[in-house]
Protein backbone atom coordinates (compact mmCIF):
# COMPACT_ATOMS: atom_id res chain seq x y z
CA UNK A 1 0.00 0.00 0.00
CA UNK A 2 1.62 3.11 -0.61
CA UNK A 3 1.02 6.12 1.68
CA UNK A 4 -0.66 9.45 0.39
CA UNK A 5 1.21 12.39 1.24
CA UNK A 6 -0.54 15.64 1.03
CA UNK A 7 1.06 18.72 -0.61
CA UNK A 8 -0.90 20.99 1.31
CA UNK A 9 -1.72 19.03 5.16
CA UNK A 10 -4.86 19.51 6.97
CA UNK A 11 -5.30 22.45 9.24
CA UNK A 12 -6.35 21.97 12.82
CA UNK A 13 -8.34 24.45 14.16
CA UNK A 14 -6.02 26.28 16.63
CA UNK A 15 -6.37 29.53 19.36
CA UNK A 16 -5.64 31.98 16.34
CA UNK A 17 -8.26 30.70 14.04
CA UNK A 18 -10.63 33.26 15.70
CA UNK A 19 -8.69 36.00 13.66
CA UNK A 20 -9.86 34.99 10.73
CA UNK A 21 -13.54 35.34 12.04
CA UNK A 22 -16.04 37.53 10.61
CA UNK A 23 -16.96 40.64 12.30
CA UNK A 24 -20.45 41.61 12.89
CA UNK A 25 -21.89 45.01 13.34
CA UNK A 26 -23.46 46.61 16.38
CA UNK A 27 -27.41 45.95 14.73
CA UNK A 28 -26.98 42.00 15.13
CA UNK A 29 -24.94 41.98 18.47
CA UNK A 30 -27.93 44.62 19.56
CA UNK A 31 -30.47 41.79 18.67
CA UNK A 32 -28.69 39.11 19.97
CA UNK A 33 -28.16 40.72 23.44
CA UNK A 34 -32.20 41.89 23.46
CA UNK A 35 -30.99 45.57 24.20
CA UNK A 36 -30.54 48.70 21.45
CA UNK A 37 -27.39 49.93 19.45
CA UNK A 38 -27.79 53.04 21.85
CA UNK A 39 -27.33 50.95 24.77
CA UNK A 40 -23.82 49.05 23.18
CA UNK A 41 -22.64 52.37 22.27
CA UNK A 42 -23.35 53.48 26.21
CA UNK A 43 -21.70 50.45 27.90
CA UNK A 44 -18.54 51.27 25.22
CA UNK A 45 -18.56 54.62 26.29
CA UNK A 46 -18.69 53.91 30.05
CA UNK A 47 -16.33 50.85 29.50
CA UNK A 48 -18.65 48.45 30.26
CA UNK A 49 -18.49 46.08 27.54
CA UNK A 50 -18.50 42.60 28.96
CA UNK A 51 -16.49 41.61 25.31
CA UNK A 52 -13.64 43.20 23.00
CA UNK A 53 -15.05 45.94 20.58
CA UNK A 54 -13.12 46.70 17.61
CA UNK A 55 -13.42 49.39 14.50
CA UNK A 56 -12.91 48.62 10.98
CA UNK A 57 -12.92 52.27 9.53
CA UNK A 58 -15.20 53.81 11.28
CA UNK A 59 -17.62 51.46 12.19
CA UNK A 60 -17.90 49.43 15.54
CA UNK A 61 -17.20 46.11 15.22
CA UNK A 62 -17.38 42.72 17.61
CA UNK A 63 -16.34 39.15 16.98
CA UNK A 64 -19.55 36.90 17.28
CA UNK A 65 -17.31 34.55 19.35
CA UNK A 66 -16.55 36.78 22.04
CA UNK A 67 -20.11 38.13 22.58
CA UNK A 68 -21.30 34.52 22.83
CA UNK A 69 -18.34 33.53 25.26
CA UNK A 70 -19.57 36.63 27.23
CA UNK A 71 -23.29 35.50 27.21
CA UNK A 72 -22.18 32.00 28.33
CA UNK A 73 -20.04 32.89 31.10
CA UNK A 74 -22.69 35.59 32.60
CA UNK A 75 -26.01 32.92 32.24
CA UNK A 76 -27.58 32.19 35.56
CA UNK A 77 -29.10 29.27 36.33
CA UNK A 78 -32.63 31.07 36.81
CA UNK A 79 -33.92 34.42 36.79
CA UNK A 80 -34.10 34.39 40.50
CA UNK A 81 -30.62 33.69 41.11
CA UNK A 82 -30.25 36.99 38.91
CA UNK A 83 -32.28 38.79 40.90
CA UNK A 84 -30.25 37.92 44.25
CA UNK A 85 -26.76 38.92 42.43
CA UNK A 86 -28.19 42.43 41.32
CA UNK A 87 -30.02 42.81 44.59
CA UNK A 88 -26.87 42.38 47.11
C-alpha cells in the first residue's frame, strides 16, 4: 500500500483561528443581546463592555465569538438567582 502524502496538510483548528472570524456590526450583536445599538454604544462609552469591541474604519465592530463567550459565562441558572446577584 503506498502512503498518500498531502502537498498541502490539513489544518487543525487552533487559538488563532478566531482572527480569521467575521466581524459583525453593532445591529446583530444589539439583537442578539435583546438591548438597542444606543445601549452598546453606552456600555462602550462607560467601559462596560462585557467583550472586545473593535473598528474597521469607522464602524464598531465585535467578533460573534466573544459576545457569545460573554453570554455563556454571565447565564444564571434562573432568573431568581439573577435577581439575588443584582439585589446584594
Amino acid at each position: 500500500m503506498t502512503e498518500t502524502k498531502f502537498e498541502n496538510p490539513p489544518r487543525t483548528p487552533t487559538p488563532d483561528a478566531t482572527r480569521d472570524e467575521p466581524f459583525v456590526g453593532i445591529n446583530e450583536v444589539a439583537a442578539i443581546l435583546s438591548v438597542s445599538p444606543a445601549t452598546i454604544r453606552k456600555w462602550r462609552e462607560k467601559d462596560l463592555m462585557p467583550f472586545p469591541t473593535y473598528y474597521v474604519g469607522r464602524a464598531l465592530r465585535f467578533k460573534l465569538s466573544e459576545v457569545r463567550a460573554a453570554i455563556t459565562s454571565t447565564r444564571h441558572l434562573n432568573s431568581a438567582e439573577a435577581y439575588e446577584l443584582r439585589c446584594a
